[in-house]
Structures are given as C-alpha cells and as structure tokens.
Protein backbone atom coordinates (compact mmCIF):
# COMPACT_ATOMS: atom_id res chain seq x y z
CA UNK A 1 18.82 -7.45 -20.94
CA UNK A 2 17.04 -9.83 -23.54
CA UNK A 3 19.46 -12.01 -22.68
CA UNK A 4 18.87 -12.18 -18.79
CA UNK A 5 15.05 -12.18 -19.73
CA UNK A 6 15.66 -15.41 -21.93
CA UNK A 7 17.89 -17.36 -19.10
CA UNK A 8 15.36 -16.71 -16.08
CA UNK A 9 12.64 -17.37 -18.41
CA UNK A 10 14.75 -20.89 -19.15
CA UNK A 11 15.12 -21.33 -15.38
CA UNK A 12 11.62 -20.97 -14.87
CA UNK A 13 10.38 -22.86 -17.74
CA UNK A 14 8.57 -19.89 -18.44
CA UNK A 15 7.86 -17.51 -21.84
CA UNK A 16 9.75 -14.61 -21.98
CA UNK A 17 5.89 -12.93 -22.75
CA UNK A 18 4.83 -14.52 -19.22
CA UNK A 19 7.82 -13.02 -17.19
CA UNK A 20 7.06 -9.74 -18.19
CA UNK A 21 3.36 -10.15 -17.71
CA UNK A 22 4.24 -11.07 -14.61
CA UNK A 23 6.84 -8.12 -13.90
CA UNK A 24 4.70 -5.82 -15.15
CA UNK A 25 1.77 -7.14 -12.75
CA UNK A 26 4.06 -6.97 -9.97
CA UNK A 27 4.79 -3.27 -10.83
CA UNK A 28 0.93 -2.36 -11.26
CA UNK A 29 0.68 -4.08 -7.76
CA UNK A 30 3.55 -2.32 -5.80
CA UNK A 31 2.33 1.14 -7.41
CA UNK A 32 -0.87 0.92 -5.90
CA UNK A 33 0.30 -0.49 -2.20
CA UNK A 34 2.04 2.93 -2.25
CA UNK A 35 -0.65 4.87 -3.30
CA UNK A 36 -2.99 3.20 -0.68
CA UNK A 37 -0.23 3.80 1.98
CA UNK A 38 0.32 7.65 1.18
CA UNK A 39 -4.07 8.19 1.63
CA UNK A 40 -4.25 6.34 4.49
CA UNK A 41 -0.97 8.70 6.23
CA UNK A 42 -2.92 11.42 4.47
CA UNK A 43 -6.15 10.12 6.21
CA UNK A 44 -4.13 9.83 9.18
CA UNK A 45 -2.38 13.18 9.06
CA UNK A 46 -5.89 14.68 8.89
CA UNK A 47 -6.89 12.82 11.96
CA UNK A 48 -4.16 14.14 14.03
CA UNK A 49 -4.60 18.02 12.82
CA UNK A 50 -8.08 17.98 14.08
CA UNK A 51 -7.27 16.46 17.11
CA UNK A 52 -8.95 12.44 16.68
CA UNK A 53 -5.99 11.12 18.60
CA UNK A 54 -5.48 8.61 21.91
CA UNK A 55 -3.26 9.76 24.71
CA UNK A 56 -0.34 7.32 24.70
CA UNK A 57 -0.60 6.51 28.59
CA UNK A 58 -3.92 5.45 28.32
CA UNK A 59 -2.81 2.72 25.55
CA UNK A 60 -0.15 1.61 27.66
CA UNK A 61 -2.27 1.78 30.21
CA UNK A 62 -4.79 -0.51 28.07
CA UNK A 63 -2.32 -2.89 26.83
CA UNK A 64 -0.25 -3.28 30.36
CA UNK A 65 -4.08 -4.48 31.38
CA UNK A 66 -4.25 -7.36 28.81
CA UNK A 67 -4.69 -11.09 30.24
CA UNK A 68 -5.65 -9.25 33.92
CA UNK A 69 -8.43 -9.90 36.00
CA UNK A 70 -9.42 -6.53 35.53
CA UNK A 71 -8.74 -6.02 31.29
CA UNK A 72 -9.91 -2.43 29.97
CA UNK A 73 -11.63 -1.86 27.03
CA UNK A 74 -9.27 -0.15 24.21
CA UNK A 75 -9.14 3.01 24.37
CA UNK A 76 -11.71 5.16 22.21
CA UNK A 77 -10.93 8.71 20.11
C-alpha cells in the first residue's frame, strides 16, 4: 500500500502526508452526506406516518399545468 501511496503521490506532485489528509477529508465528508441523508428519510418517514403527504394526481396535475395559460400553484401538505 505505501507503495501505491508514494506513486499517486508522485503523479500528483503531492506529499504522501497531503494525500491522506486529503483521503481522510474525503472520508469525514462522505460519512456525514450519509448521516444527513438517513435524518432527512427519517424526517421524511415521520412525515408520511402522520399523514403530511401530497396526493400524487394533484402533482401531476400541477406539473402537467407548467408553461399553461392557466399554471397552478404547487400543491400544499
């Protein structure tokens, strides 16, 4: 593996120390995208058990309206 580190970090004209910062960061970063994503489908679950949904034919409904004389407003919860 050291030996990997040391050729990218050759191609990149980069210290080995900076790739792995940089790995590292990237890690920290995708960790918390998923921990954001799994609240908000929490958040979202919750909003579906207690009922703060929009009927699907009224979207369609809303978007099949778009760029008409007669556009609707989005639909509300």
């Amino acid at each position: 593996m050291m030996d990997k580190l040391e050729t990218i970090a050759e191609k990149l004209d980069r210290s080995k120390g900076w790739i792995i910062k940089d790995a590292v960061n990237q890690y920290v970063e995708r960790i918390d995208r998923k921990e954001k994503m799994l609240a908000e489908t929490r958040q979202a679950l919750s909003e579906i058990e207690s009922g703060k949904v929009v009927d699907g034919d009224e979207v369609m409904a809303w978007i099949e309206s778009w760029g008409n004389d007669n556009e609707k407003s989005a639909p509300q919860v």
